[in-house]
N, C-alpha and C. Protein backbone atom coordinates (compact mmCIF):
# COMPACT_ATOMS: atom_id res chain seq x y z
N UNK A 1 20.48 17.82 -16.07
CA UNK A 1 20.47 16.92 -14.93
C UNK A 1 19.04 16.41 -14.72
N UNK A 2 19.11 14.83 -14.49
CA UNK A 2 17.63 14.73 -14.30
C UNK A 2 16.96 14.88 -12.94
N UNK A 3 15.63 14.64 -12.53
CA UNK A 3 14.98 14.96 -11.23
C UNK A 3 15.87 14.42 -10.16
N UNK A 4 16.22 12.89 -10.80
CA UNK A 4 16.64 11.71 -9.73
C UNK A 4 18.34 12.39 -9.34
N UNK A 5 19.05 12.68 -10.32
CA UNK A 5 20.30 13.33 -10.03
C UNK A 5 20.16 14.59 -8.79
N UNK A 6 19.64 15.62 -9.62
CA UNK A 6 18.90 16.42 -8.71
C UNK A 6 18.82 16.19 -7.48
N UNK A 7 17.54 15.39 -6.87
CA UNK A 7 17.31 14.89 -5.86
C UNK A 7 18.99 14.15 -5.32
N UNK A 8 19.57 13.15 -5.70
CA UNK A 8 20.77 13.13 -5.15
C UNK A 8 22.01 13.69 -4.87
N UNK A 9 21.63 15.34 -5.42
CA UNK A 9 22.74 15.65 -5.19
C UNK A 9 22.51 16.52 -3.78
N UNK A 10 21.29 16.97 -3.80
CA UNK A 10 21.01 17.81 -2.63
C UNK A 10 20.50 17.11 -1.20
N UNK A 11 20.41 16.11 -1.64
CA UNK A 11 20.61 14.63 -0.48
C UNK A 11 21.84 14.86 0.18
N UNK A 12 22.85 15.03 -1.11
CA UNK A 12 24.23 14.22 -0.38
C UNK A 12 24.79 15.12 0.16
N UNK A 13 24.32 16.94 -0.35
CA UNK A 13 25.06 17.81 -0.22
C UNK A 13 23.94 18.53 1.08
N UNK A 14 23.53 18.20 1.98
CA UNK A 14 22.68 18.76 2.98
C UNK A 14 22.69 17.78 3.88
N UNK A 15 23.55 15.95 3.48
CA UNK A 15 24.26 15.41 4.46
C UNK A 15 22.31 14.72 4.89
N UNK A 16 21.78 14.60 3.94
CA UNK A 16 20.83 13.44 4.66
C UNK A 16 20.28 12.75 3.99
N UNK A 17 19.59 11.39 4.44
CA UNK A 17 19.20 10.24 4.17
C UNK A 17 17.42 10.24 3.91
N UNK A 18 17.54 9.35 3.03
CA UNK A 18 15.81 8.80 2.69
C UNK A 18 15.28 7.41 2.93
N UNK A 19 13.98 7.27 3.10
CA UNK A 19 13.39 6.09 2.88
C UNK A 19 11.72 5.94 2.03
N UNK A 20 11.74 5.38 1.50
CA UNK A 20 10.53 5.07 0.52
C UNK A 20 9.51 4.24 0.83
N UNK A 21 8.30 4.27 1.42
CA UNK A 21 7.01 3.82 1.42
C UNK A 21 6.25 3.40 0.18
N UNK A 22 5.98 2.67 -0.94
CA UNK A 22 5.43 2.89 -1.55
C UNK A 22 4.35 1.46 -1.86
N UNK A 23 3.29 2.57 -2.55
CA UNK A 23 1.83 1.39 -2.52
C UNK A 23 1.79 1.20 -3.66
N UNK A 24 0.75 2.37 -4.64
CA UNK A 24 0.40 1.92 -6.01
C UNK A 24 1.42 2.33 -6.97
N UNK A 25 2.72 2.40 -6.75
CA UNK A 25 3.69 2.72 -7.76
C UNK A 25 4.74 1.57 -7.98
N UNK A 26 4.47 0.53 -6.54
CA UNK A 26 4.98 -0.56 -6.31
C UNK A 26 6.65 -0.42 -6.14
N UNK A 27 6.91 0.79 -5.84
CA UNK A 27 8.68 0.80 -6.02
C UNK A 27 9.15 1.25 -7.53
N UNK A 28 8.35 2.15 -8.07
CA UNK A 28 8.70 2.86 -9.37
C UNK A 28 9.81 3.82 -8.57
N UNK A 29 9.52 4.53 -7.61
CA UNK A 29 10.07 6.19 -7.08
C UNK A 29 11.51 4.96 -6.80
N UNK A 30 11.63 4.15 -6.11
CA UNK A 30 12.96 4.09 -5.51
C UNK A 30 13.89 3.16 -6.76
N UNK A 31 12.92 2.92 -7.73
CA UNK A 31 13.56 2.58 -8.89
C UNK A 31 14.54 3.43 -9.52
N UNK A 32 13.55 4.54 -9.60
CA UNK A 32 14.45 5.84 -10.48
C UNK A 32 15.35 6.26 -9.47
N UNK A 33 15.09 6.60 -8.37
CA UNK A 33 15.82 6.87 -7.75
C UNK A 33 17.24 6.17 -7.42
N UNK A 34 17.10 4.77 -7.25
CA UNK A 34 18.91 3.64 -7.25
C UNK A 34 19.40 3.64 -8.36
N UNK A 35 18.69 4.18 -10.00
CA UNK A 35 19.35 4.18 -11.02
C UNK A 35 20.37 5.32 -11.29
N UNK A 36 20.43 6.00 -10.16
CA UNK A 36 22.13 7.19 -9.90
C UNK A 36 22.82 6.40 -9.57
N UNK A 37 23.72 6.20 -10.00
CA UNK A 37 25.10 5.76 -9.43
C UNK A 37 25.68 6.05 -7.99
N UNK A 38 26.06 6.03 -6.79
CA UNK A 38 26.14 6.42 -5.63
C UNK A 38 24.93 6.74 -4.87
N UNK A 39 24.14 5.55 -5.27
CA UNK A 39 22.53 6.35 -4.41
C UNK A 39 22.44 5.68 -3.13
N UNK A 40 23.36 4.94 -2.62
CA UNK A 40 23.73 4.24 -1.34
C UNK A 40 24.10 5.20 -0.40
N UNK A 41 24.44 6.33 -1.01
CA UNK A 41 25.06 7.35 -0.01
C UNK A 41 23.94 8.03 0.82
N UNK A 42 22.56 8.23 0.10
CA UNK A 42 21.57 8.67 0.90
C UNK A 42 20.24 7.97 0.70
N UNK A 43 19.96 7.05 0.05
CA UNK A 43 18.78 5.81 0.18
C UNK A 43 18.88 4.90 0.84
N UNK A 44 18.48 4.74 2.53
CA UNK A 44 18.43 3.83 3.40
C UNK A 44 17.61 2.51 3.15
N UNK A 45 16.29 2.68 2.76
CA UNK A 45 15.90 1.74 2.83
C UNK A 45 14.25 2.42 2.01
N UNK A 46 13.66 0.70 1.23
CA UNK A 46 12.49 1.28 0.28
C UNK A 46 11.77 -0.18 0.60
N UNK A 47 10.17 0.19 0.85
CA UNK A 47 9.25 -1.13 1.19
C UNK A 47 8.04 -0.84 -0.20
N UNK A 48 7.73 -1.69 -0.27
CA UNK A 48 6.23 -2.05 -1.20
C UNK A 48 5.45 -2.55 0.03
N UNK A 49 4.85 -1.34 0.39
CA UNK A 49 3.45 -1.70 1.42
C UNK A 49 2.23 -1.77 0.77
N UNK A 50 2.17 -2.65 0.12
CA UNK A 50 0.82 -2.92 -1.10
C UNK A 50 -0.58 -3.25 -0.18
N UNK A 51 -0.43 -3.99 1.07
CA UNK A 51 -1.68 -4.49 1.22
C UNK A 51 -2.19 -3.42 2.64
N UNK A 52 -2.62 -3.26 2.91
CA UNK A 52 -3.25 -2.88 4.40
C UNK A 52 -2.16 -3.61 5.60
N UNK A 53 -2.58 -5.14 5.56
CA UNK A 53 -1.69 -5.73 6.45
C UNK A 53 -0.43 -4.89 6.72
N UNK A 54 0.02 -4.72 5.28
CA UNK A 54 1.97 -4.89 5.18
C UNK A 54 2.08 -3.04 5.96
N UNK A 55 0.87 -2.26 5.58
CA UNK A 55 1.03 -1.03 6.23
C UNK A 55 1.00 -1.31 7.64
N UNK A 56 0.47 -1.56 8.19
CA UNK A 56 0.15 -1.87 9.54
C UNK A 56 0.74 -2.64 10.49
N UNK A 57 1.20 -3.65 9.71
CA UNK A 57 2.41 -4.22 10.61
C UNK A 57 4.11 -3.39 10.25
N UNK A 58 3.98 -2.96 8.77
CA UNK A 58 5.65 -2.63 8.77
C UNK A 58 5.64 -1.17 8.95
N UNK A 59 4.98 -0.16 8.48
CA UNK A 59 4.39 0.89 8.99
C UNK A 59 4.36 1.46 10.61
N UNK A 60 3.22 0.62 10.76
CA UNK A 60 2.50 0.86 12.55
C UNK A 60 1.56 1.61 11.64
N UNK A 61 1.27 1.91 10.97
CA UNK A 61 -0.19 2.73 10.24
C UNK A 61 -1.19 2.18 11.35
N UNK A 62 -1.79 3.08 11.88
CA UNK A 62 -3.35 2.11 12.67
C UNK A 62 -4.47 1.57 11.93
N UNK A 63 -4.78 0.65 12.39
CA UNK A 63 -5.87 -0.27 11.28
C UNK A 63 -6.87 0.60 11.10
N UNK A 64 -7.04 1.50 12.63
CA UNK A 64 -8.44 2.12 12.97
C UNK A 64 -8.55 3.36 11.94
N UNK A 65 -7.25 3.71 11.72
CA UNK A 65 -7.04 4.96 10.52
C UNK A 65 -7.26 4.62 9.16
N UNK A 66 -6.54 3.35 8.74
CA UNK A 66 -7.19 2.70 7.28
C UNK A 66 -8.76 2.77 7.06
N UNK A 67 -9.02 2.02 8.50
CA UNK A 67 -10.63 1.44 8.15
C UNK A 67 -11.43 3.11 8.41
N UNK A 68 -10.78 4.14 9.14
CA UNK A 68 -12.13 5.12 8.60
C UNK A 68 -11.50 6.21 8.14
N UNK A 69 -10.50 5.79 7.10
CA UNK A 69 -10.19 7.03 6.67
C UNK A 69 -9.98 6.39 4.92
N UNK A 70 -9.68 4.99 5.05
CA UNK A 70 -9.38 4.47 3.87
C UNK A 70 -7.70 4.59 3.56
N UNK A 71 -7.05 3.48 2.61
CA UNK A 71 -5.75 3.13 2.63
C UNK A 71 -5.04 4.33 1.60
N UNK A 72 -6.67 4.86 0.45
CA UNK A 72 -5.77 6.07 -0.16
C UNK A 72 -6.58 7.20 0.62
N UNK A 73 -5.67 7.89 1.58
CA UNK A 73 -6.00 9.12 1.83
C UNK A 73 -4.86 10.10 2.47
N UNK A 74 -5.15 11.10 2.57
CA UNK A 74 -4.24 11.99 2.86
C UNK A 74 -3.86 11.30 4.96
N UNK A 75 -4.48 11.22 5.14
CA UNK A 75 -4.21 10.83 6.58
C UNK A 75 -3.06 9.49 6.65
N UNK A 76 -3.63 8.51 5.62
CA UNK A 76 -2.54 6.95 5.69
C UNK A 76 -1.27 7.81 5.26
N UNK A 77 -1.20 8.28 4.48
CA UNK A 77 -0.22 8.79 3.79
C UNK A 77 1.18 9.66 4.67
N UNK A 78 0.55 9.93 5.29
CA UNK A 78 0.99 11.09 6.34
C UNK A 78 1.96 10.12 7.23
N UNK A 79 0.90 8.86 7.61
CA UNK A 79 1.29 7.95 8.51
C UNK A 79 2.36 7.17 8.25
N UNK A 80 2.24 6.86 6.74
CA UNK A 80 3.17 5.92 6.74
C UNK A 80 4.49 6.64 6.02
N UNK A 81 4.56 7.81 5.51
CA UNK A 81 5.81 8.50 5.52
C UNK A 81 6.72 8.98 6.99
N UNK A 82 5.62 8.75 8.28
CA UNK A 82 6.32 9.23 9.04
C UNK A 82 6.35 7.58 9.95
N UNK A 83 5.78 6.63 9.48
CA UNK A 83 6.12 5.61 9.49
C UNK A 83 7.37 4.57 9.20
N UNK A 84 7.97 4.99 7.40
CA UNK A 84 8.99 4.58 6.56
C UNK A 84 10.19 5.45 7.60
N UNK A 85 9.92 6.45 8.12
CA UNK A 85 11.02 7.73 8.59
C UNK A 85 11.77 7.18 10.25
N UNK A 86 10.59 6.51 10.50
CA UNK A 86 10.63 6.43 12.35
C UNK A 86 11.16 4.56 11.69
N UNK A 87 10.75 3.94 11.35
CA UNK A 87 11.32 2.36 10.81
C UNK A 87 12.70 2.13 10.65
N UNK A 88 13.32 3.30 9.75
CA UNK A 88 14.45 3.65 8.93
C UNK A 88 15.53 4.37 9.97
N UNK A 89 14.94 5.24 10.42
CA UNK A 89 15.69 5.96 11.12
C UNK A 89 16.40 7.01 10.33
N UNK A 90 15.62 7.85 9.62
CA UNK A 90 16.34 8.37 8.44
C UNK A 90 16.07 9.93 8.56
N UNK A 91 16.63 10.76 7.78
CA UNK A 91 16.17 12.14 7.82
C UNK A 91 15.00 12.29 7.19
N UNK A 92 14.69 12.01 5.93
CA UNK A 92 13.13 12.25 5.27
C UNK A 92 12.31 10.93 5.50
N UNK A 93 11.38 10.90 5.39
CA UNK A 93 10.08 9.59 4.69
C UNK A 93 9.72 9.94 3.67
N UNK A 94 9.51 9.33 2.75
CA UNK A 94 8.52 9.26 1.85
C UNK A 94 7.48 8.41 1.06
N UNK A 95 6.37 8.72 1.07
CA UNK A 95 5.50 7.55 1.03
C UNK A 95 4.18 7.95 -0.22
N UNK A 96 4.14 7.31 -0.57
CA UNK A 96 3.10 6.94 -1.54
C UNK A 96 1.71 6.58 -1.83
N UNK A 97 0.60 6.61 -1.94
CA UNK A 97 -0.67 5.88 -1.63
C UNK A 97 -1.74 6.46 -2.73
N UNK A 98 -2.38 5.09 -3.71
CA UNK A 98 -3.21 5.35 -4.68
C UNK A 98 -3.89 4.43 -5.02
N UNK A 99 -4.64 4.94 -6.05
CA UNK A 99 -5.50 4.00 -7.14
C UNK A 99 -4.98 4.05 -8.40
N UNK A 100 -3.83 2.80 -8.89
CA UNK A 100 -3.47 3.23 -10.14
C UNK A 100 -4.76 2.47 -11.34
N UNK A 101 -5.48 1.93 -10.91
CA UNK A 101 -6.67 1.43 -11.96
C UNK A 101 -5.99 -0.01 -12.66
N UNK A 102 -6.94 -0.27 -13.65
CA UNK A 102 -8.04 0.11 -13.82
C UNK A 102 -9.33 0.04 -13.50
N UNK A 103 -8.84 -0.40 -12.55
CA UNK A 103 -10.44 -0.79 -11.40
C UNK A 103 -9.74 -0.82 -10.06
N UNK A 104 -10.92 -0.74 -9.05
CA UNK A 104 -10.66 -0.31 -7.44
C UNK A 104 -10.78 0.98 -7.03
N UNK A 105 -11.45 1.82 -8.24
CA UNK A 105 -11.74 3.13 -7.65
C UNK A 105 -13.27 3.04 -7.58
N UNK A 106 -14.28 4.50 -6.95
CA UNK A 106 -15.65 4.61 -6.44
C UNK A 106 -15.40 5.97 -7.11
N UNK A 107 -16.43 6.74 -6.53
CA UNK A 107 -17.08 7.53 -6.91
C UNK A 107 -16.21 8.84 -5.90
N UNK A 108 -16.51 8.28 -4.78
CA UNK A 108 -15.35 8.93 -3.56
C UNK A 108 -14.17 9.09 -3.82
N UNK A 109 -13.56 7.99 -4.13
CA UNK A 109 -11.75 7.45 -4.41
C UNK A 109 -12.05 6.98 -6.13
N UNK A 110 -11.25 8.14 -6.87
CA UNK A 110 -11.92 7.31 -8.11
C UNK A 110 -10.27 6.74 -9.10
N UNK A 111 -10.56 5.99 -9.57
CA UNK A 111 -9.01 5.60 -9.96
C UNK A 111 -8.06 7.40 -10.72
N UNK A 112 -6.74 7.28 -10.36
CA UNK A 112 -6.28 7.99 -10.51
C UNK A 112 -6.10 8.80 -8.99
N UNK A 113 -6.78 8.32 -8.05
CA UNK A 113 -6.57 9.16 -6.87
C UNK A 113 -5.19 8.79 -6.66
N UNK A 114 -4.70 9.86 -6.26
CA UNK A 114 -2.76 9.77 -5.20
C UNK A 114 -2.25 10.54 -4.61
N UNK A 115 -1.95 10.14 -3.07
CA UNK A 115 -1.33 11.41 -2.08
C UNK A 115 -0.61 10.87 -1.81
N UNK A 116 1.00 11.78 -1.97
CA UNK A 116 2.05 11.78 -1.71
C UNK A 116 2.25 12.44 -0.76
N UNK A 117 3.36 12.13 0.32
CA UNK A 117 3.48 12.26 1.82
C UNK A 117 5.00 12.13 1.75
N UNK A 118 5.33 13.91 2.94
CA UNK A 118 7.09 13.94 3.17
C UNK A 118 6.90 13.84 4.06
N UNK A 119 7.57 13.29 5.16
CA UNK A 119 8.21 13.48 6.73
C UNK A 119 9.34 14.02 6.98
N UNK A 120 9.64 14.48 7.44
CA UNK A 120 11.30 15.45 8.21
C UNK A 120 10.73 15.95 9.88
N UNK A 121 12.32 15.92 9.99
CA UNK A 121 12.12 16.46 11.67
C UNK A 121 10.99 17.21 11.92
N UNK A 122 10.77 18.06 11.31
CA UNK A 122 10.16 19.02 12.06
C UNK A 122 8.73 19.33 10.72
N UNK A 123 8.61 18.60 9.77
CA UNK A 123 7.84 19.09 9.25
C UNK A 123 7.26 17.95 8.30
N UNK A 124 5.61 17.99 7.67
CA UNK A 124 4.91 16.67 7.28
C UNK A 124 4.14 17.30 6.23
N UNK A 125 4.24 16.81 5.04
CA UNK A 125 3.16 17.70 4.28
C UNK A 125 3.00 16.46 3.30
N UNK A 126 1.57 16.76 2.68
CA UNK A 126 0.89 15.62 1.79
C UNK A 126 0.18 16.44 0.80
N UNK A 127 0.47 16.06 -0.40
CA UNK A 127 -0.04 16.90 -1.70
C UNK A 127 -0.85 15.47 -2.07
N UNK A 128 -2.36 16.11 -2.62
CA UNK A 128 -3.47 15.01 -3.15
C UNK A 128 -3.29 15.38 -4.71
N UNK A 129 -3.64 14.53 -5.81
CA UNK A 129 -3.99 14.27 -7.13
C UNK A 129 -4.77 13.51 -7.55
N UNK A 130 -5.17 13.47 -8.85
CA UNK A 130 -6.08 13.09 -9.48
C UNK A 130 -5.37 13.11 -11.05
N UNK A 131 -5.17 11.65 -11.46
CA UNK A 131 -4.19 11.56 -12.83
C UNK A 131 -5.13 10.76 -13.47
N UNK A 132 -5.18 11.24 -14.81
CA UNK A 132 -5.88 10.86 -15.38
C UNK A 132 -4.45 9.74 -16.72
N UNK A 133 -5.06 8.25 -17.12
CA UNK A 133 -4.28 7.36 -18.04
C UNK A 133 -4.50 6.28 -17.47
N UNK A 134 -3.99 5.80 -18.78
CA UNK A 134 -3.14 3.90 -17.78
C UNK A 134 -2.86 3.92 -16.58
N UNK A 135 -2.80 2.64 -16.46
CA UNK A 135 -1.98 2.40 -14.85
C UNK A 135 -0.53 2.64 -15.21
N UNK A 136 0.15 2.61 -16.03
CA UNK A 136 1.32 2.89 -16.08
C UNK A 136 1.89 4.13 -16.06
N UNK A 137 1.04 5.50 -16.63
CA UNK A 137 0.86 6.54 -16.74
C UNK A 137 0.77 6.79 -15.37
N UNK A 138 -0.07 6.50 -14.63
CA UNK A 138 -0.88 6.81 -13.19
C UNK A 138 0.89 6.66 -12.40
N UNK A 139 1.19 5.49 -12.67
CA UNK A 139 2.47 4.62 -11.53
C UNK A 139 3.02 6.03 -12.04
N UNK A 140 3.86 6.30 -13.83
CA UNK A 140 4.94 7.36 -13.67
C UNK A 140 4.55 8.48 -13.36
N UNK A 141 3.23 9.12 -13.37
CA UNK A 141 2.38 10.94 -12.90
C UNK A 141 3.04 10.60 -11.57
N UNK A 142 2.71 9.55 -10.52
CA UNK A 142 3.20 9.58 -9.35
C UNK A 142 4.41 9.73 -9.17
N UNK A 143 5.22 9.10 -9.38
CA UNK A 143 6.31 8.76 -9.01
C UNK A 143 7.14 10.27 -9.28
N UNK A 144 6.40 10.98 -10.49
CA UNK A 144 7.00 11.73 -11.02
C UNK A 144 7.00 13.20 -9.67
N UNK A 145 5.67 13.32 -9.51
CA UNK A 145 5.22 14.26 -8.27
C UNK A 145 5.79 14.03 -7.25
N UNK A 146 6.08 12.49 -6.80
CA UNK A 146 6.80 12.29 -5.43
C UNK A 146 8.09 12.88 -5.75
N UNK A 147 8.71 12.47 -6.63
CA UNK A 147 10.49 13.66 -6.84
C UNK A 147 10.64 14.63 -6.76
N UNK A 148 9.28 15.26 -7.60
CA UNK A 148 9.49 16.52 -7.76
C UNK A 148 8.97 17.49 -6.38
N UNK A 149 8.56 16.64 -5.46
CA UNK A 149 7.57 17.45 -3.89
C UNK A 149 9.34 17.22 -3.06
N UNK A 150 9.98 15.86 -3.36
CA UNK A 150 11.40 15.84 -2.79
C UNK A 150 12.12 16.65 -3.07
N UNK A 151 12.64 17.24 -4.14
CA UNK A 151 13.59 18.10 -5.05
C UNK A 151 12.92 19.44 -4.37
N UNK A 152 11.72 19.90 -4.36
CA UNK A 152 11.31 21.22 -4.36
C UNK A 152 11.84 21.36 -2.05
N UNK A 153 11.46 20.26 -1.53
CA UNK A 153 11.29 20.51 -0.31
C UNK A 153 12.85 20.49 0.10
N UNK A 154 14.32 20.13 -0.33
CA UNK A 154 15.66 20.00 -0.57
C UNK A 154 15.84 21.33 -0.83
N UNK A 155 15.40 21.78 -2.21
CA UNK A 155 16.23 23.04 -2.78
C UNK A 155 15.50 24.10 -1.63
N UNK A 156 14.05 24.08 -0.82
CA UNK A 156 14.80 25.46 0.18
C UNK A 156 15.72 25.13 0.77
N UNK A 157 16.05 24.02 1.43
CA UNK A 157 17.81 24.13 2.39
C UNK A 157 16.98 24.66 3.18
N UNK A 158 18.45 24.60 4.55
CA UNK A 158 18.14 24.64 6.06
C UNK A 158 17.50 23.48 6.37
N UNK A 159 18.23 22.52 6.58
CA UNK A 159 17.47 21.10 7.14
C UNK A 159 17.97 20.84 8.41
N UNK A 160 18.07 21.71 9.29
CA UNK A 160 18.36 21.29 10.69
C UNK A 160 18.71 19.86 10.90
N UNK A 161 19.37 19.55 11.72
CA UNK A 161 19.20 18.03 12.80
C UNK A 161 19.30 16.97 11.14
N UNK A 162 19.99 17.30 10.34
CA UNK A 162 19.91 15.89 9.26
C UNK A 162 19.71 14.88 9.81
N UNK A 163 21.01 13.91 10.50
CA UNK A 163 20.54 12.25 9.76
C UNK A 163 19.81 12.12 12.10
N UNK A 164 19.24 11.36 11.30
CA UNK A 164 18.33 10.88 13.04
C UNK A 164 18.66 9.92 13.62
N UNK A 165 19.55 9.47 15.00
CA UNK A 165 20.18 8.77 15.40
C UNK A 165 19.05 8.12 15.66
């Protein structure tokens, strides 16, 4: 079974819904993810928040958080998974935020930076990386970690309060 099956089956079978944030993967994660057959049953809704703007207005991300925390960091990240979650109205968020290269990274943020961000009722967690390749490499390392942080945070079970009126 692959990740994306995986991930849909313990979606469907714990009775809750997703939504997808994504920046430098551009909609790779909710790609793999609609390529299950029945993925309507728990994928609400998926945005490409590529620019700052598009975080901030479709988000609510605060500008004041971009501008001193920067658009890849563990803080935006946080925001706009629990951003995609509160938009959607959904049981999880999930959201995305990087440097897939090959340029636009520093010394600080260096390409290959990416923090992935869950939201749920009651709980928010953001895992940081550093991938080293192509940008295409970079897009699938991500996309790949965002499933696999979904799949791992599913298989404990006990998801209280599923879908969020």
């Amino acid at each position: 079974m692959s990740l994306e099956e995986e991930v849909g089956r313990l979606l469907r079978e714990q009775g809750l819904n997703l939504a997808v944030a994504e920046s430098c993967t551009g909609g790779l994660i909710t790609h793999r993810l609609t390529n299950i057959p029945g993925s309507s049953d728990y994928i609400e809704r998926s945005v490409v928040v590529y620019s700052n703007l598009s975080k901030t207005e479709m988000l609510k991300v605060p500008k004041d958080l971009i501008e001193q925390c920067g658009a890849v960091s563990e803080e935006v990240a946080k925001a706009m998974a629990q951003g995609v979650r509160t938009m959607a109205r959904t049981s999880l968020g999930l959201a995305v935020t990087g440097i897939a290269g090959p340029s636009g990274g520093s010394v600080s943020k260096p390409v290959g930076m990416v923090f992935i961000a869950l939201a749920g009722e009651k709980e928010l967690m953001c895992n940081g990386y550093h991938f080293r390749g192509s940008r295409e490499e970079i897009k699938c390392m991500s996309s790949e970690k965002a499933l696999e942080m979904l799949c791992r945070y599913l298989a404990r079970g006990d998801k209280s309060g599923a879908r969020v009126k």
